[in-house]
Protein backbone atom coordinates (compact mmCIF):
# COMPACT_ATOMS: atom_id res chain seq x y z
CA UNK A 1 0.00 0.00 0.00
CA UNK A 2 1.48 3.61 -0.72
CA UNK A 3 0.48 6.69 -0.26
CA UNK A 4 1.61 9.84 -2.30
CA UNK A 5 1.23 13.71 -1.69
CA UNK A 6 -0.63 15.50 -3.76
CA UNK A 7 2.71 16.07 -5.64
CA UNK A 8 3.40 12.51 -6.41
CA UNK A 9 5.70 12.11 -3.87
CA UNK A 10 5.55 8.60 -2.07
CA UNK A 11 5.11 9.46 1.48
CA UNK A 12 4.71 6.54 3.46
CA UNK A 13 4.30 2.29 2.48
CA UNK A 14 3.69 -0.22 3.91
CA UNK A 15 2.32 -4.01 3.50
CA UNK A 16 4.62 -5.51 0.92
CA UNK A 17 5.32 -9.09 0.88
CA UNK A 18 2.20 -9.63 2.91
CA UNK A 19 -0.18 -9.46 -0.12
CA UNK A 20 -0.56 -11.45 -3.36
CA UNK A 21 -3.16 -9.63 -5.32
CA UNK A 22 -4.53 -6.34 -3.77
CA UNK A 23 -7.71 -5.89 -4.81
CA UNK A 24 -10.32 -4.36 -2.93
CA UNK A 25 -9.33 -1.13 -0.61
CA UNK A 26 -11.61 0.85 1.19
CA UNK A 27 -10.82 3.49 4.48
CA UNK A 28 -13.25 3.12 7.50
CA UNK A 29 -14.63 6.39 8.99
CA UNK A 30 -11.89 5.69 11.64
CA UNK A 31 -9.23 5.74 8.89
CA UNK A 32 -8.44 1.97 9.29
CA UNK A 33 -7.22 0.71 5.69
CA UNK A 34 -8.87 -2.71 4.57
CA UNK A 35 -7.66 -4.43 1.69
CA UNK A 36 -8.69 -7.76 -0.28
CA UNK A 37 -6.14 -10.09 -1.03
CA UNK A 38 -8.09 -11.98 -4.03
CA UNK A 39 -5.44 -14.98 -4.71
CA UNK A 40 -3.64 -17.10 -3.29
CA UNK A 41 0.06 -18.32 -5.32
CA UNK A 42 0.56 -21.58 -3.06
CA UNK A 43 2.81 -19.13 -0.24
CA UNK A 44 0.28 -19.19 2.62
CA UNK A 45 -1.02 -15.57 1.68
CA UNK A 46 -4.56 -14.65 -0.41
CA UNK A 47 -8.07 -15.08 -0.02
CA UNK A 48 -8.38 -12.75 3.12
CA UNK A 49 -9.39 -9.09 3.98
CA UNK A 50 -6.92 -7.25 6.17
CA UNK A 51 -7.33 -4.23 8.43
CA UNK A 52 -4.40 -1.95 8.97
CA UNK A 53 -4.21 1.46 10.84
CA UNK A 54 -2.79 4.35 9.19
CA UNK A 55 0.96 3.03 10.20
CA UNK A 56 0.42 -0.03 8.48
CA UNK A 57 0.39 -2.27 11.83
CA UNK A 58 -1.89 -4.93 11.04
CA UNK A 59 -5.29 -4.90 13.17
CA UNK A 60 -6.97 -7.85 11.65
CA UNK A 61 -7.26 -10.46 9.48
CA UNK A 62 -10.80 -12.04 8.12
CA UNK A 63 -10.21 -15.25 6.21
CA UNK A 64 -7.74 -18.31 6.44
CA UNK A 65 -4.51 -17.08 4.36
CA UNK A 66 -4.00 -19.64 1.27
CA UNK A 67 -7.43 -21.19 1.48
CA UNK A 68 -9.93 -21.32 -0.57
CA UNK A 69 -13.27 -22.16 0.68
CA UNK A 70 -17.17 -21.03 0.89
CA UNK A 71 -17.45 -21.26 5.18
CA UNK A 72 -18.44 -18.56 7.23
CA UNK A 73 -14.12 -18.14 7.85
CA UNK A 74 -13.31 -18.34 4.77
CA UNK A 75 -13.22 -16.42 1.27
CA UNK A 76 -12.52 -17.70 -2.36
CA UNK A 77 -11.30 -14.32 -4.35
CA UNK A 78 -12.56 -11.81 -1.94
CA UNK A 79 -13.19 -8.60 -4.74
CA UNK A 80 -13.70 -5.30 -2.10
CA UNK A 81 -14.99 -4.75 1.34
CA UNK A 82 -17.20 -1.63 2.82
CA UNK A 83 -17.04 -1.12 6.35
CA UNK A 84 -20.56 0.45 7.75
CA UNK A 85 -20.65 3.71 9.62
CA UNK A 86 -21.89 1.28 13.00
CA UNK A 87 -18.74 -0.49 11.76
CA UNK A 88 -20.45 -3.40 10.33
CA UNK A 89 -17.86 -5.29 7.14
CA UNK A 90 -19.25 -6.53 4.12
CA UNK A 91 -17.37 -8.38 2.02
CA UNK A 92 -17.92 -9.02 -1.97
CA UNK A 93 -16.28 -12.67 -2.03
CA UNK A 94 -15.89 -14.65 -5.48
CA UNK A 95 -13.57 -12.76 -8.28
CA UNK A 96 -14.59 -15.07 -10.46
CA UNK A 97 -12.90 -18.34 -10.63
CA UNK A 98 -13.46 -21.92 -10.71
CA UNK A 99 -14.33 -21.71 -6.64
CA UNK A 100 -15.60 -18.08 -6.88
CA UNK A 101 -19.00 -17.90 -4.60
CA UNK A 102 -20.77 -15.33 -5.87
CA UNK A 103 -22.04 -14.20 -2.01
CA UNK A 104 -21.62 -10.63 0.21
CA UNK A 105 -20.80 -11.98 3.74
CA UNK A 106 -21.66 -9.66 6.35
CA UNK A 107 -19.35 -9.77 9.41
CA UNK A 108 -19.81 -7.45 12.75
CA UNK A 109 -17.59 -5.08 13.78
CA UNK A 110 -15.21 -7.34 15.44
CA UNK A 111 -14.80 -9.87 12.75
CA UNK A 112 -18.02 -12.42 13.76
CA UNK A 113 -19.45 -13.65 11.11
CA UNK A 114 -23.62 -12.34 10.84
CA UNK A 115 -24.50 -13.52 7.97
CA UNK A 116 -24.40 -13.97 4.06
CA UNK A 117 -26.24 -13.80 0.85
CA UNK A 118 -25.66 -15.01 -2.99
CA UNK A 119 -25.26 -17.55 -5.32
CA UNK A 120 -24.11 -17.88 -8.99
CA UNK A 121 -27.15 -16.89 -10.82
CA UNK A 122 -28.57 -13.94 -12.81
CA UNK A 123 -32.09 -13.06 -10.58
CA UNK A 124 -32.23 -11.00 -7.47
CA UNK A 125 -29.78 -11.70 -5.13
CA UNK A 126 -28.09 -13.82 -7.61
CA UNK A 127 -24.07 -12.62 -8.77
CA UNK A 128 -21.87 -13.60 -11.42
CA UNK A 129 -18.76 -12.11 -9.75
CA UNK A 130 -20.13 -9.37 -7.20
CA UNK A 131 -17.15 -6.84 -7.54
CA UNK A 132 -17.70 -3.82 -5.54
CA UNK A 133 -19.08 -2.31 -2.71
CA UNK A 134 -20.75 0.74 -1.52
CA UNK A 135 -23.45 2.32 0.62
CA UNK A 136 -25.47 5.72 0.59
CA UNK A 137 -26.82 7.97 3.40
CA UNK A 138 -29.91 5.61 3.80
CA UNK A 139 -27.69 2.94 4.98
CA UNK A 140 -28.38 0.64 1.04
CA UNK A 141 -25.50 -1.87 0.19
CA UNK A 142 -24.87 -1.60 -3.46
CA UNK A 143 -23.47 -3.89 -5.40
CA UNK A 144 -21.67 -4.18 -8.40
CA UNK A 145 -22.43 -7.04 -10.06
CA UNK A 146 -19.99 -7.42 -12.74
CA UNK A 147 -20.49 -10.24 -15.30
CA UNK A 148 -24.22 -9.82 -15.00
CA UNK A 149 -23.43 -5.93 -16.17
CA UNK A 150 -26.02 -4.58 -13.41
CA UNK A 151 -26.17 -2.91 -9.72
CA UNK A 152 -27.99 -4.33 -7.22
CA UNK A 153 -29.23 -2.76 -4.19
CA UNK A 154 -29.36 -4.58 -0.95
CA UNK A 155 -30.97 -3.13 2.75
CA UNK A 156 -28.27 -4.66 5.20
CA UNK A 157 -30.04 -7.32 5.91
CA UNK A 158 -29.47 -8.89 2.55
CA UNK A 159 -33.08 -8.46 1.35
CA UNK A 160 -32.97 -7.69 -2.44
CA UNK A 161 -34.00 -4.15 -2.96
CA UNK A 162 -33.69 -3.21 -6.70
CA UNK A 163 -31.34 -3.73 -9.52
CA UNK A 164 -29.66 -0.79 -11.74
CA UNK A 165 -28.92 -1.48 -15.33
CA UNK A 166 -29.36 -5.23 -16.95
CA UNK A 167 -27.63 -7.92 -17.76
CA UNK A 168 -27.23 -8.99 -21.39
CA UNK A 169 -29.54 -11.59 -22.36
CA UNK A 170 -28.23 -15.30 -21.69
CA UNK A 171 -29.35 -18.13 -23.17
């Protein structure tokens, strides 16, 4: 992770060799840095979300490192996160792949797992690779659902509440 002034000068870094494939990033109301490590390369390191504080100490970890997996502590290509202002974490999990999952899992502010939602598919609540994340002043998840070429818009429950754009017609 680096971070630059708005000169271009590199300023302060932090993180290397600790993540294969940075992915998602997103910076918490309490300017915590989370990033998505979507692969894992056989070297004990992917398929999590990490939480760092501005110094780059690492705060937490969500996921196994290395494996793959659909449980409720694990991720398979984990694509962003979005942290909640009551500091609830969502997590878009399944890049895409041959284990990709297609789900958001919703985890509480301490890391428990709550709950998740998805499947491969192309209805409501259905992804083919859900890909980002984010939430407006009413408190709606959206997501971006990329191979289906569509938004949709979640309370953060998980209920299904409408879907921006269409996907392409599939036969």
């Amino acid at each position: 992770i680096m971070k630059f002034d708005a000169t271009g000068k590199m300023v302060k870094s932090f993180g290397g060799g600790m993540i294969n494939y940075s992915h998602g990033l997103h910076v918490d109301k309490d300017n915590n840095i989370w990033v998505s490590d979507g692969r894992a390369m056989n070297n004990g390191k992917g398929h999590t979300v990490m939480k760092f504080n501005q110094d780059g100490k690492l705060l937490m970890t969500l996921g196994k490192p290395g494996i793959a997996g659909s449980g409720p502590d694990t991720f398979s290509e984990p694509s962003d996160i979005l942290v909640a202002p009551n500091g609830d974490i969502f997590v878009a999990d399944g890049h895409g792949g041959p284990q990709g999952n297609n789900r958001i899992v919703k985890f509480d502010k301490d890391g428990k797992y709550i709950k998740e939602w998805g499947k491969k598919g192309w209805g409501p609540g259905e992804f083919d690779v859900p890909h980002n994340l984010a939430m407006d002043s009413a408190g709606r998840l959206f997501v971006g659902d990329r191979s289906n070429n569509r938004i949709q818009v979640f309370d953060q429950d998980g209920k299904f509440l409408l879907e921006i754009g269409r996907a392409s017609c599939r036969e």
